[in-house]
C-alpha atoms as a PDB file:
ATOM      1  CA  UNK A   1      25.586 -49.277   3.629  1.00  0.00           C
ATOM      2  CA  UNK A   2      27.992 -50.729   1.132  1.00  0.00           C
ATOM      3  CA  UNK A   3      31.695 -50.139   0.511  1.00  0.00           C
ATOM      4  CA  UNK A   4      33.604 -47.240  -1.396  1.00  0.00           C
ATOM      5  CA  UNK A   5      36.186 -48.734  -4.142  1.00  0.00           C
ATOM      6  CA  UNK A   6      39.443 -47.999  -5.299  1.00  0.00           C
ATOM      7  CA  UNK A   7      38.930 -45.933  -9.461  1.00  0.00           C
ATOM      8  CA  UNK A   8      41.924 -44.121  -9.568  1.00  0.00           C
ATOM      9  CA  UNK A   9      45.530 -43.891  -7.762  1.00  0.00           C
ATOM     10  CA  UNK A  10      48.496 -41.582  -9.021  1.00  0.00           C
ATOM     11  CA  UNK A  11      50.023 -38.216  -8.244  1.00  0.00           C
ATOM     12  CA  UNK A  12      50.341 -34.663  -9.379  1.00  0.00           C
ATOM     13  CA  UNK A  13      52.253 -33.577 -11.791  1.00  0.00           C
ATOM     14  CA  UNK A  14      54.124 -30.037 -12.265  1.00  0.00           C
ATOM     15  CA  UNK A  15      52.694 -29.331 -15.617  1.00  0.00           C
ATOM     16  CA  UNK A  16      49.129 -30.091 -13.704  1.00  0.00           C
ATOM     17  CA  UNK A  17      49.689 -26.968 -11.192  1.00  0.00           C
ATOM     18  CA  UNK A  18      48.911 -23.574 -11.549  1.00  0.00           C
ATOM     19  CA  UNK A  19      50.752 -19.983 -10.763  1.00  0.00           C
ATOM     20  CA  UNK A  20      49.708 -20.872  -7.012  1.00  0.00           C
ATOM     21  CA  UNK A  21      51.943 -23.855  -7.219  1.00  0.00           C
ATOM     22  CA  UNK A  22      49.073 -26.464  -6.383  1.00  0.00           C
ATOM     23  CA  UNK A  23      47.013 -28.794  -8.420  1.00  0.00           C
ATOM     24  CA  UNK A  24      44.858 -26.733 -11.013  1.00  0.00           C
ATOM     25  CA  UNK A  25      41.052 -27.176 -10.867  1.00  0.00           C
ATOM     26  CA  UNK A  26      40.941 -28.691 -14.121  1.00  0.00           C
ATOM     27  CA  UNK A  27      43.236 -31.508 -13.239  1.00  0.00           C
ATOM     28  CA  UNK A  28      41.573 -31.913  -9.853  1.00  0.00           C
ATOM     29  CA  UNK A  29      38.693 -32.430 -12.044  1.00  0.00           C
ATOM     30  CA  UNK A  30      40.022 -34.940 -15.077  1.00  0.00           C
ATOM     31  CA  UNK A  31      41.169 -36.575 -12.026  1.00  0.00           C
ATOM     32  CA  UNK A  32      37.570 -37.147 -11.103  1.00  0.00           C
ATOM     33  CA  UNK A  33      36.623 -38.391 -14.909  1.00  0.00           C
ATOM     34  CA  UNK A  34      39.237 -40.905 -15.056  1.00  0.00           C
ATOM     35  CA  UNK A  35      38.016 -42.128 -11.685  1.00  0.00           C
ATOM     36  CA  UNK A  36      34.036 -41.920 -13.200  1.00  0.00           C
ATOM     37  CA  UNK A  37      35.259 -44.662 -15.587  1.00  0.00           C
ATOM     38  CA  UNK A  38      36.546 -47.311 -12.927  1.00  0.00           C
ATOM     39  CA  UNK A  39      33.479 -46.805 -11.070  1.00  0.00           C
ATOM     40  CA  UNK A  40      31.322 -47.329 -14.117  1.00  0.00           C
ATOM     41  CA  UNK A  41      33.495 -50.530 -14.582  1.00  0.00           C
ATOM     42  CA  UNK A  42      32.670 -51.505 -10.765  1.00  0.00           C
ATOM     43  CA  UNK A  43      28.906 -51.174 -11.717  1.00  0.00           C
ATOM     44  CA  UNK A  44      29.133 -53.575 -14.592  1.00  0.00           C
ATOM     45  CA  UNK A  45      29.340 -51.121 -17.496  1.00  0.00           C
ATOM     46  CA  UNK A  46      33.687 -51.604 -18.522  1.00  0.00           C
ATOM     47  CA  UNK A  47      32.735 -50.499 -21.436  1.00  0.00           C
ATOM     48  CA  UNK A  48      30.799 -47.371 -20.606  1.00  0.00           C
ATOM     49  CA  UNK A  49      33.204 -44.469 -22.274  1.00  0.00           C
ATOM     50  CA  UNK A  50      34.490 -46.705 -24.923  1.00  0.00           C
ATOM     51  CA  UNK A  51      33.871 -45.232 -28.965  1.00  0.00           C
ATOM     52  CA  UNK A  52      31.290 -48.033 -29.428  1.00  0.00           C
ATOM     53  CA  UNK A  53      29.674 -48.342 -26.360  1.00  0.00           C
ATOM     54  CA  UNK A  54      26.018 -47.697 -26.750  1.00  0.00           C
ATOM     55  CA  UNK A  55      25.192 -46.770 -23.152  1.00  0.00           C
ATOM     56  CA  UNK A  56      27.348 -44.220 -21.059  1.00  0.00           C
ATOM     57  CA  UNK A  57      27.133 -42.115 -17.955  1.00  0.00           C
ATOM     58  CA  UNK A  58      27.051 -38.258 -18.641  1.00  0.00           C
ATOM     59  CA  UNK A  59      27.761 -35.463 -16.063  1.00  0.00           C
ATOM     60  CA  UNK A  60      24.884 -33.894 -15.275  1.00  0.00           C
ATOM     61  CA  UNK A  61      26.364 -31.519 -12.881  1.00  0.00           C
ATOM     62  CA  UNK A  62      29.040 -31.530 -10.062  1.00  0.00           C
ATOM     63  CA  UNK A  63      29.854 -30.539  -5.961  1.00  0.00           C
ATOM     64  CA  UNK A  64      33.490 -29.789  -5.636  1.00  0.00           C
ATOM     65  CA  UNK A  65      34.955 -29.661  -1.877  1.00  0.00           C
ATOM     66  CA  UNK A  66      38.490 -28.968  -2.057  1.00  0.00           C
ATOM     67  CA  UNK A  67      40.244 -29.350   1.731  1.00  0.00           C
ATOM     68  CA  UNK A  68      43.949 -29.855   1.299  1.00  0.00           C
ATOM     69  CA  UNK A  69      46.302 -28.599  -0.773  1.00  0.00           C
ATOM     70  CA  UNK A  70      48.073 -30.639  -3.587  1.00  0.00           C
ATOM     71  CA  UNK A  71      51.196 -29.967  -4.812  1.00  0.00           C
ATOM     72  CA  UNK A  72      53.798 -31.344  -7.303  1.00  0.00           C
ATOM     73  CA  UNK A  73      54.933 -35.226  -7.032  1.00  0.00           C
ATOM     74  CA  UNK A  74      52.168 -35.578  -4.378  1.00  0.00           C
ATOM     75  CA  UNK A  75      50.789 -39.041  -4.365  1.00  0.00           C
ATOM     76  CA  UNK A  76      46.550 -39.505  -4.589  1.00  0.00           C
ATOM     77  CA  UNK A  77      44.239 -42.235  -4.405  1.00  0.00           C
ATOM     78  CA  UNK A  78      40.276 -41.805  -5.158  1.00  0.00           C
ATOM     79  CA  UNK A  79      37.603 -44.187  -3.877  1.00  0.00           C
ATOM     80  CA  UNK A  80      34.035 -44.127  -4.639  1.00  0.00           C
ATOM     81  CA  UNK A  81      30.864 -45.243  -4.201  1.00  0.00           C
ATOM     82  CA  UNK A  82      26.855 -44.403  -4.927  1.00  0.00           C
ATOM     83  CA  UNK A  83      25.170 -41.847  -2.858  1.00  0.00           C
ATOM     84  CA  UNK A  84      21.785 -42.705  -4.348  1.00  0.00           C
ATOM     85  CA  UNK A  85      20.238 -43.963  -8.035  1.00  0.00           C
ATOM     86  CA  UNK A  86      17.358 -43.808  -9.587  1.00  0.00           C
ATOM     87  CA  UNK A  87      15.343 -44.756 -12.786  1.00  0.00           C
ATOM     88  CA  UNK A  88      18.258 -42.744 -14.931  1.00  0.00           C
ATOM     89  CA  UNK A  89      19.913 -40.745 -12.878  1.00  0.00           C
ATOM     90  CA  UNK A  90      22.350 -41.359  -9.631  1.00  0.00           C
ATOM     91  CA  UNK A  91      24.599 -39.726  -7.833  1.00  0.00           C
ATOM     92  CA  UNK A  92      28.082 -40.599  -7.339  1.00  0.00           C
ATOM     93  CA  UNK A  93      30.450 -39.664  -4.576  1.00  0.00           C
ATOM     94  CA  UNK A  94      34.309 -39.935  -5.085  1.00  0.00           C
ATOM     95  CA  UNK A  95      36.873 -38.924  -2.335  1.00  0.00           C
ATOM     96  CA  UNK A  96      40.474 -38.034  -3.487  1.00  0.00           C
ATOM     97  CA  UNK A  97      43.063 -38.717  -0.472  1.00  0.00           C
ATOM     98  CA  UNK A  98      46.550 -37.692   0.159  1.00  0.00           C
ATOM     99  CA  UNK A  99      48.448 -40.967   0.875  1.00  0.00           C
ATOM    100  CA  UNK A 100      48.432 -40.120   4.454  1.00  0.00           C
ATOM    101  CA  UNK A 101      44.610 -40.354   4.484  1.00  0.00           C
ATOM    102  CA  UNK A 102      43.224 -36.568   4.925  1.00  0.00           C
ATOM    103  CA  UNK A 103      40.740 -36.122   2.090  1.00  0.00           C
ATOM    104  CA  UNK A 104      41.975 -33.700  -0.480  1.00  0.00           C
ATOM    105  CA  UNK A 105      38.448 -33.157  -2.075  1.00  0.00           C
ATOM    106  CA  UNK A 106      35.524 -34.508  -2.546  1.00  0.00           C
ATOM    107  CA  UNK A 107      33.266 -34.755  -5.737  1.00  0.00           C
ATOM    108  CA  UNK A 108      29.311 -35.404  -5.776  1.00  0.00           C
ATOM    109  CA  UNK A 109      28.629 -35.999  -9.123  1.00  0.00           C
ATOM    110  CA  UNK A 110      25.070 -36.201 -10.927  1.00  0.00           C
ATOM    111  CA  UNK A 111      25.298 -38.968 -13.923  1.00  0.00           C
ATOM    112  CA  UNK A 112      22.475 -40.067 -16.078  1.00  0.00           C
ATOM    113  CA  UNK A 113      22.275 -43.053 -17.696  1.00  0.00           C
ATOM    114  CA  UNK A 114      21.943 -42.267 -21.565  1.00  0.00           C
ATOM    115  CA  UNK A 115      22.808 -43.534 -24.551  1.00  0.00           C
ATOM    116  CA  UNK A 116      26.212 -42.811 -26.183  1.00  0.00           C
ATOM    117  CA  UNK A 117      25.740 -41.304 -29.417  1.00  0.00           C
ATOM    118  CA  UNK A 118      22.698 -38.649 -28.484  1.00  0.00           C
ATOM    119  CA  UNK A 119      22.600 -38.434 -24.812  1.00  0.00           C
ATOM    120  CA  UNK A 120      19.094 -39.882 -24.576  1.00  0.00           C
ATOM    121  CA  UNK A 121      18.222 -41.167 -20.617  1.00  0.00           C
ATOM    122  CA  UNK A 122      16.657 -44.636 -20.241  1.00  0.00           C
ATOM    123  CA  UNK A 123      16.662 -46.802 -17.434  1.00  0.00           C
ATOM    124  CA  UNK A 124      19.596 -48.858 -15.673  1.00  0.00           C
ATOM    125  CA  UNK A 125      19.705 -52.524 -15.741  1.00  0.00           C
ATOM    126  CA  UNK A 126      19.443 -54.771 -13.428  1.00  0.00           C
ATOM    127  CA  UNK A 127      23.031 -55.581 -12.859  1.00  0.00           C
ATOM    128  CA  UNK A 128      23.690 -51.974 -12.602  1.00  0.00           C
ATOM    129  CA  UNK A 129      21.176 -51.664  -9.812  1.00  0.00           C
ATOM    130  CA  UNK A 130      22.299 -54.639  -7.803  1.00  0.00           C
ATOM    131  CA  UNK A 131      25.841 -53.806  -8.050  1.00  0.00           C
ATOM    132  CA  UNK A 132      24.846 -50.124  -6.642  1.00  0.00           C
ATOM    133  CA  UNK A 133      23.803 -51.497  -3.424  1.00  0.00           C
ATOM    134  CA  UNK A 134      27.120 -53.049  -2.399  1.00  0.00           C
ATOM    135  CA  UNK A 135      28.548 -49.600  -2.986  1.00  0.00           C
ATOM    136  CA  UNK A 136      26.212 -47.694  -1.278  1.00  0.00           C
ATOM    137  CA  UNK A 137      27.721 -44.776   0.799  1.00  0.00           C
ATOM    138  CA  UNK A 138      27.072 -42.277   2.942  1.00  0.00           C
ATOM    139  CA  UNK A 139      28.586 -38.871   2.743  1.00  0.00           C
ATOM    140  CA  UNK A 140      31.083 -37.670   4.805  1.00  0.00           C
ATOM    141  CA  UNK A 141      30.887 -34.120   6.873  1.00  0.00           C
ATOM    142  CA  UNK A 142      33.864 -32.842   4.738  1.00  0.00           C
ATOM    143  CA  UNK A 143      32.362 -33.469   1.690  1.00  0.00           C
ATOM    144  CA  UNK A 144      28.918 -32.376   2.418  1.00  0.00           C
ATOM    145  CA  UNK A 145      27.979 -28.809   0.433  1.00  0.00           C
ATOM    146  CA  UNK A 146      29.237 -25.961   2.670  1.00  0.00           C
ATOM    147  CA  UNK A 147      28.271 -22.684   1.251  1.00  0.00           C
ATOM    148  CA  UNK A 148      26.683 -23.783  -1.832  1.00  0.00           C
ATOM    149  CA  UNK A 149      23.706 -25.465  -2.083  1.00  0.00           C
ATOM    150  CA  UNK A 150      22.594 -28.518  -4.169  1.00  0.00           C
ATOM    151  CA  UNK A 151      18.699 -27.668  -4.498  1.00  0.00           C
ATOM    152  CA  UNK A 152      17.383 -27.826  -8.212  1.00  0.00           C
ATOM    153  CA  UNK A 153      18.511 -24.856 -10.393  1.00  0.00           C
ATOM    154  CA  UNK A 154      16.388 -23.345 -13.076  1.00  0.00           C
ATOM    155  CA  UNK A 155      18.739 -21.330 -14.537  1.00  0.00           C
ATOM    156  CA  UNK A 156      18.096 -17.732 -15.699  1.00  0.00           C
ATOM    157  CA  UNK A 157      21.812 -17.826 -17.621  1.00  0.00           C
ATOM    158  CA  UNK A 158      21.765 -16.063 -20.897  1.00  0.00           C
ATOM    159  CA  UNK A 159      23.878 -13.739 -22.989  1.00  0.00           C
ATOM    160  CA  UNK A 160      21.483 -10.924 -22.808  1.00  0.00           C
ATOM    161  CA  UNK A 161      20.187 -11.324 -19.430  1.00  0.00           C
ATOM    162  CA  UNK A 162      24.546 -11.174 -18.929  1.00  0.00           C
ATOM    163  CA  UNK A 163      24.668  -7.722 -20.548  1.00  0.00           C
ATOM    164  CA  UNK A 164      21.981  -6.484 -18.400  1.00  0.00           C
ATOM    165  CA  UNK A 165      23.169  -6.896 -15.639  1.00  0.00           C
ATOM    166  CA  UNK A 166      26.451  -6.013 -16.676  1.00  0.00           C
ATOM    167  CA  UNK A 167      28.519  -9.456 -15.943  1.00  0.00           C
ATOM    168  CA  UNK A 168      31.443  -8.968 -17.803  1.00  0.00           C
ATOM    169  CA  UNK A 169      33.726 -11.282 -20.535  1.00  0.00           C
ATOM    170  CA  UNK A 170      36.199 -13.212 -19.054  1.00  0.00           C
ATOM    171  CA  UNK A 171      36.661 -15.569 -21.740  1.00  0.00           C
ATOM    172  CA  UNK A 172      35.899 -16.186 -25.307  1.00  0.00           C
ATOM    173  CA  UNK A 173      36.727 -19.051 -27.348  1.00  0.00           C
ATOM    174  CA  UNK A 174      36.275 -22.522 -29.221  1.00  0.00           C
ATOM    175  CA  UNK A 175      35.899 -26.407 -28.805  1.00  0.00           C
ATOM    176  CA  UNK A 176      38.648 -28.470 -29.953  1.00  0.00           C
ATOM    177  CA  UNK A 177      38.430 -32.350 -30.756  1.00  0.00           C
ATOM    178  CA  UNK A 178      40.886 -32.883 -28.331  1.00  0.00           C
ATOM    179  CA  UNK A 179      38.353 -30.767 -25.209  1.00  0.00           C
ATOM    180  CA  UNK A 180      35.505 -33.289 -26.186  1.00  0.00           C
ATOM    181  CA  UNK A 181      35.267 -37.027 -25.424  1.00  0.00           C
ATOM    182  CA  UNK A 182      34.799 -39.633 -27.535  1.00  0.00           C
ATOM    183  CA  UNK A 183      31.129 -38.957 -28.206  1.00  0.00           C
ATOM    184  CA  UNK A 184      32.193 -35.514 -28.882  1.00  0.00           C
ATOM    185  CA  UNK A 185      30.767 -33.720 -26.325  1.00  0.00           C
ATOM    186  CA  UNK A 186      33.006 -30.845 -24.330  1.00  0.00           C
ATOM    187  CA  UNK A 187      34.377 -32.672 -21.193  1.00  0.00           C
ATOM    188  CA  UNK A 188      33.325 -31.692 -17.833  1.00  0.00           C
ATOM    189  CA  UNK A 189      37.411 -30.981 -16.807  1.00  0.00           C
ATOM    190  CA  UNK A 190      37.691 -28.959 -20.083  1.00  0.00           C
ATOM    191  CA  UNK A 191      34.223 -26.391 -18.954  1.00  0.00           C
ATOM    192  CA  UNK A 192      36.614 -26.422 -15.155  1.00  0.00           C
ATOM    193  CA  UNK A 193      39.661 -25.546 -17.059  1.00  0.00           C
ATOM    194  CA  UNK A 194      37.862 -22.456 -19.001  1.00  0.00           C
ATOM    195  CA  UNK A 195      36.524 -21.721 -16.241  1.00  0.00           C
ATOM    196  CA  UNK A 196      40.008 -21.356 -14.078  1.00  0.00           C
ATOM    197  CA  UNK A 197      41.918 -19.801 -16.814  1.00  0.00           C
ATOM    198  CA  UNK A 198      39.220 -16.866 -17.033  1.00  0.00           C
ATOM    199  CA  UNK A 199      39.793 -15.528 -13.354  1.00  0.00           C
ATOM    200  CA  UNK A 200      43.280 -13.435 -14.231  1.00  0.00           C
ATOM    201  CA  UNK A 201      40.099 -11.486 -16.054  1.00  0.00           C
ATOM    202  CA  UNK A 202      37.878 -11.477 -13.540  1.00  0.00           C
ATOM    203  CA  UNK A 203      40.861  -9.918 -10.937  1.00  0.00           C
ATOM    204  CA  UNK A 204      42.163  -7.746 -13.579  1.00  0.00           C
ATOM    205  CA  UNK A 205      45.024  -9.420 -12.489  1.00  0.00           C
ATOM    206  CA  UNK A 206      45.148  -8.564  -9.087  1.00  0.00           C
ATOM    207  CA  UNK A 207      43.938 -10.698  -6.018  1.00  0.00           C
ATOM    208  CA  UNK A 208      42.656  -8.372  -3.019  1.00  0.00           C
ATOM    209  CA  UNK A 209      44.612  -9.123  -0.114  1.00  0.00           C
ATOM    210  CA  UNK A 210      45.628  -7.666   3.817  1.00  0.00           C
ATOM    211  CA  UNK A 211      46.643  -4.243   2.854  1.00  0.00           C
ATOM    212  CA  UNK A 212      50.378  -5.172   3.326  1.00  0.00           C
ATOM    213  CA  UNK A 213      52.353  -4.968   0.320  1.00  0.00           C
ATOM    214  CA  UNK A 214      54.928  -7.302   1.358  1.00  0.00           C
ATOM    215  CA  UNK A 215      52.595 -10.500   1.589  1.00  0.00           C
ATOM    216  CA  UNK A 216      52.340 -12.443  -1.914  1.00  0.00           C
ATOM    217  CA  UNK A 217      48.570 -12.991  -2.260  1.00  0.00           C
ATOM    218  CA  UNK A 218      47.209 -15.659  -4.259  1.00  0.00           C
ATOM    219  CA  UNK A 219      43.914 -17.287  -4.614  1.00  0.00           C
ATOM    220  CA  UNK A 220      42.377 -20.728  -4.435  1.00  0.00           C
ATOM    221  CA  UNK A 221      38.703 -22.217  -4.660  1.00  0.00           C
ATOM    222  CA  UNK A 222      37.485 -24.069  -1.629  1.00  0.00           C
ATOM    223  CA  UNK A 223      33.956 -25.172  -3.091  1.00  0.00           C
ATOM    224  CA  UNK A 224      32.265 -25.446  -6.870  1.00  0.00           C
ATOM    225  CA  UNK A 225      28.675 -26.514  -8.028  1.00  0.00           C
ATOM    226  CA  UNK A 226      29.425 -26.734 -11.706  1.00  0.00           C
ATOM    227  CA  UNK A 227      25.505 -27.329 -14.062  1.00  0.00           C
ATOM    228  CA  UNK A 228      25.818 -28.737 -17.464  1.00  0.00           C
ATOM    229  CA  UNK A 229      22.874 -27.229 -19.401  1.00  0.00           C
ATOM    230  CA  UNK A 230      23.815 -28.275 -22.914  1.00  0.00           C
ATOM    231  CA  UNK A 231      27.111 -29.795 -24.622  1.00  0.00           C
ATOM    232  CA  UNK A 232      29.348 -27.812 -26.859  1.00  0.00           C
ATOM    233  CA  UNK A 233      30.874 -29.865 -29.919  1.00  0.00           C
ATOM    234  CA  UNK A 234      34.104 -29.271 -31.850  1.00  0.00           C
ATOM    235  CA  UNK A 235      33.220 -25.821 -33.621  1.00  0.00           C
ATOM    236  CA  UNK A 236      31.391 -24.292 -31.561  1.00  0.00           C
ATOM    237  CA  UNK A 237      31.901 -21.389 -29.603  1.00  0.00           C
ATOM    238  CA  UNK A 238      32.391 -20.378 -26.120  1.00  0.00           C
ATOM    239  CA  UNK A 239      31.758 -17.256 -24.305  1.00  0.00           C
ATOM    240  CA  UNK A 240      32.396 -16.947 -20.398  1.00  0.00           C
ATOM    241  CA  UNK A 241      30.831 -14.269 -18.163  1.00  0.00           C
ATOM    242  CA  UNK A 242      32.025 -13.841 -14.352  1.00  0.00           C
ATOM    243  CA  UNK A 243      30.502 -11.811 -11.308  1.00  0.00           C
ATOM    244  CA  UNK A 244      30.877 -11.422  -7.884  1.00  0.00           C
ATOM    245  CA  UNK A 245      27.543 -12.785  -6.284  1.00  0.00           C
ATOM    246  CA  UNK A 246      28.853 -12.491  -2.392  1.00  0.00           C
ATOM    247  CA  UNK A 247      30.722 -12.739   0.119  1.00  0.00           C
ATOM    248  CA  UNK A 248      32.766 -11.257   3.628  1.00  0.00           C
ATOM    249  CA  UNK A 249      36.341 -10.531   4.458  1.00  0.00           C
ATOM    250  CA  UNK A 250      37.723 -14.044   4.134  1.00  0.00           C
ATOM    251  CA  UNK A 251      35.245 -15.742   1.222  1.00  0.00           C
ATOM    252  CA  UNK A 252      33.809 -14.183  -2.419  1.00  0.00           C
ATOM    253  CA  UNK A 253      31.161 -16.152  -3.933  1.00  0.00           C
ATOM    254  CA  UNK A 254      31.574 -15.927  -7.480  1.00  0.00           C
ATOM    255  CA  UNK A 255      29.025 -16.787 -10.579  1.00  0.00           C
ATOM    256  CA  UNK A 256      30.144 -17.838 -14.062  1.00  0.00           C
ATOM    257  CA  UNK A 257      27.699 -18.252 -17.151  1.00  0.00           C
ATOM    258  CA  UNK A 258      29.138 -20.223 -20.323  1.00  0.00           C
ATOM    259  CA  UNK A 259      27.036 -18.971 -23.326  1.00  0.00           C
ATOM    260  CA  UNK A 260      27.284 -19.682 -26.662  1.00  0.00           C
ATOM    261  CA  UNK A 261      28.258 -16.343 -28.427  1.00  0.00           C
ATOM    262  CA  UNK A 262      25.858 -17.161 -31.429  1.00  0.00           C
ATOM    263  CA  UNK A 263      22.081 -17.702 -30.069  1.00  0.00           C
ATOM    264  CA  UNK A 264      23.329 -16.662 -26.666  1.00  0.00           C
ATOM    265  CA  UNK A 265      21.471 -20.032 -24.816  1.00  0.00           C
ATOM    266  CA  UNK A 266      23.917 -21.383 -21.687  1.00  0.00           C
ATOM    267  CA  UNK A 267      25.903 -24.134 -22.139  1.00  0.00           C
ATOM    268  CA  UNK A 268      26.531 -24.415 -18.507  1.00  0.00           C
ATOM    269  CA  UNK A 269      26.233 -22.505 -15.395  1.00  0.00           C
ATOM    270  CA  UNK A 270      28.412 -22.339 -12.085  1.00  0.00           C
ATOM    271  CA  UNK A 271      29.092 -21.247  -8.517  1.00  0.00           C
ATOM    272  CA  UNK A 272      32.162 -20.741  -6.615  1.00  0.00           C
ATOM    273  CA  UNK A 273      33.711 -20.223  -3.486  1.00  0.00           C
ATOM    274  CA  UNK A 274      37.090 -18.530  -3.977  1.00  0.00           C
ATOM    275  CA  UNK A 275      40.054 -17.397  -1.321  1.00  0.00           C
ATOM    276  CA  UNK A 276      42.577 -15.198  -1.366  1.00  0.00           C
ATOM    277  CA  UNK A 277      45.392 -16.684   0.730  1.00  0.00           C
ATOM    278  CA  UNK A 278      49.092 -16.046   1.767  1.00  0.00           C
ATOM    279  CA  UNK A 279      51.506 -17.753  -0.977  1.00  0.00           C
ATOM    280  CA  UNK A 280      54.197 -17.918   1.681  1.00  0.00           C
ATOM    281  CA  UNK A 281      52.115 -19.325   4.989  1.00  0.00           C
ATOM    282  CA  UNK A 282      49.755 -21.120   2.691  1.00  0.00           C
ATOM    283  CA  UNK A 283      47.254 -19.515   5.097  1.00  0.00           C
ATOM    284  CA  UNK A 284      43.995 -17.738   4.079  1.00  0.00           C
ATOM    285  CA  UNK A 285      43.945 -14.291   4.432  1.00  0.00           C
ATOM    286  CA  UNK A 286      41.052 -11.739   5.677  1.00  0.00           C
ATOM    287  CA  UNK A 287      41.025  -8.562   3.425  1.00  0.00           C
ATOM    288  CA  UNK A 288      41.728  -5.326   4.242  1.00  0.00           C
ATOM    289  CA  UNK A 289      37.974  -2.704   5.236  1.00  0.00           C
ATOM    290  CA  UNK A 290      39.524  -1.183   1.292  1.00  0.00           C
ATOM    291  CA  UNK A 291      39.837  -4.867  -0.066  1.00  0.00           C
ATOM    292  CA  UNK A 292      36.665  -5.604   1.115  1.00  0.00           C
ATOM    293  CA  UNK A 293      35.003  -2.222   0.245  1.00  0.00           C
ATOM    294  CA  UNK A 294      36.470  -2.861  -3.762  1.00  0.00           C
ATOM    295  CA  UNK A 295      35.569  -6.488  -3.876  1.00  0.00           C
ATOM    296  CA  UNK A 296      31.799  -5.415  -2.521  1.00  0.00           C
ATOM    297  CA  UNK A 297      31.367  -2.577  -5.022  1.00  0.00           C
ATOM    298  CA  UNK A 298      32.193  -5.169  -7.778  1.00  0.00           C
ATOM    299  CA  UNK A 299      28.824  -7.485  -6.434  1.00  0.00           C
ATOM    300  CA  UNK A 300      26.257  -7.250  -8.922  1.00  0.00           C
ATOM    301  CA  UNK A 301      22.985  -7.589  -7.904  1.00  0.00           C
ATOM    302  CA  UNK A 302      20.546 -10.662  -9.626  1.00  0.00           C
ATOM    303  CA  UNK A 303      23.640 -12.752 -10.696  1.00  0.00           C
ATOM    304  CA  UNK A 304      22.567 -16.132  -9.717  1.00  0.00           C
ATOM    305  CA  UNK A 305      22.991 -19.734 -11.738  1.00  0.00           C
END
C-alpha cells in the first residue's frame, strides 16, 4: 500500500455552519472538491479543473461518513489517497481530521476520467497510473459504508414515478453560473447544499424528538451516498423530492430525487442517514413510541435511489 497526502488544510468558518451550529453539509462537501483538486495535482494532472484543461476528473457519485462534529474556528486537515482505478474510472478516498487527529468524515468518491468540455471517459495515462500506486490506500473501519450500501444503482428516479408514490416537493429551483464549475456543470457541493436546505420541508419544520418539551432537538446526517445521473447547466431547473425510506427510534433513512421539472428525467439521486440529537448535550436522541409512530407513518413504500 502507498501513502495518503496532504490536499487541503484550513478551518470552519461561521458563515459555513448551519442552525445546528456545526459545519453545513455543503461546506463539508466543497471542502472535499477543493481537496479533489490537490489530489488530481498529486496524480500529475495540476491542471485538471483549470478553464482550458482538456482532461478533468468528474464526480461520479459520493460516500459521506460524518463522525465528529465541526464547529466554528475549528481547524481541519484532509489527506487522500486512491482506493482503486481503472481504465476511466477510480475511486478516491479523502479523510478530513480535526487537528487533534479523530477523523471528522470521510469521503469515497467515484471520478472518471473525461474530457473537460463534454464529459466524455477515455483512459488514464501512464503517469496517472504510476503515480496511483504510491498512493494506494486502504480504507479505514470509520470510513467504510455503515448503513448504506455502495452496490451499483439503477435508478428508478423520475418525476412521475415521484407523484406516484406520493414523495413530496421539498425544493424547487434554478442553476446559477456561480453553482456550476468552470465547465459549467452544477457542482457536486451545490446538489449537497440543495439538498440540506430542503429538509426544513421535509420536517415541516419540526424535528421529532424524546417527548420532552424542554430538550432543543436538532438534527444532523451521519452518512450520504449522493449519484450524479446527469449535470444541470446555468438555466436549468431543479426540482427536489424527499421521503422517508426507513428507519428505528434513533436513525431515519431518508431518499431524495433531483428531477428536472421540464422532461421530469433525474439529475441525481441520494440516500441519507439523518439524527435527531440534543442541541444542548450534543447527544443523539431516541424518539419518543409517538415520534416514532409519526416518523413511521410518513415511510413510503418503493422509495428507493
Amino acid at each position: 500500500m502507498g501513502e495518503a497526502v496532504e490536499v487541503w488544510r484550513g478551518s470552519v468558518a461561521m458563515w459555513e455552519c448551519d442552525a445546528m451550529g456545526h459545519l453545513n453539509v455543503g461546506f463539508y462537501v466543497a471542502k472535499s472538491m477543493e481537496g479533489l483538486i490537490g489530489l488530481a495535482a498529486e496524480l500529475g494532472m495540476p491542471g485538471a479543473f483549470a478553464p482550458d484543461a482538456r482532461a478533468t476528473l468528474i464526480v461520479r457519485e459520493q460516500h459521506i461518513r460524518f463522525l465528529r462534529e465541526a464547529r466554528p474556528n475549528a481547524p481541519l486537515i484532509m489527506t487522500a489517497g486512491v482506493v482503486d482505478i481503472g481504465e476511466t474510472d477510480a475511486r478516491l478516498l479523502f479523510l478530513l481530521h480535526h487537528r487533534s487527529g479523530d477523523l471528522a468524515a470521510s469521503f469515497q468518491t467515484v471520478v472518471a476520467h473525461a474530457t473537460a468540455r463534454d464529459g466524455r471517459p477515455f483512459p488514464w495515462p501512464q503517469r496517472v497510473l504510476d503515480r496511483a500506486v504510491a498512493l494506494t490506500i486502504a480504507v479505514p473501519p470509520e470510513a467504510a459504508p455503515r448503513s448504506l450500501g455502495l452496490e451499483p444503482v439503477v435508478s428508478q428516479a423520475s418525476r412521475a414515478r415521484a407523484e406516484a408514490l406520493g414523495v413530496a416537493r421539498t425544493a424547487l429551483g434554478a442553476v446559477r453560473d456561480s453553482d456550476c464549475d468552470v465547465f459549467g456543470r452544477m457542482r457536486t457541493d451545490q446538489v449537497m447544499s440543495r439538498i440540506s436546505a430542503a429538509i426544513p420541508h421535509f420536517f415541516d419544520g419540526k424535528r421529532p424528538g424524546s417527548g420532552d418539551p424542554d430538550k432543543p432537538v436538532g438534527g444532523a446526517a451521519l452518512e450520504y451516498r449522493l449519484i450524479h445521473l446527469d449535470w444541470p447547466r446555468a438555466g436549468d431547473r431543479v426540482e427536489l423530492r424527499s421521503g422517508a425510506s426507513g428507519g428505528d427510534a434513533r436513525f431515519r433513512k431518508l431518499t431524495h430525487w433531483l428531477l428536472d421539472p421540464e422532461s421530469g428525467r433525474a439529475w441525481g439521486v441520494a440516500e441519507a442517514i439523518a439524527v435527531s440529537f440534543d442541541l444542548e448535550t450534543r447527544k443523539i436522541i431516541t424518539l419518543s413510541d409517538e415520534a416514532l409512530a409519526e416518523a413511521r407513518s410518513r415511510e413510503i413504500e418503493g422509495l428507493t435511489l
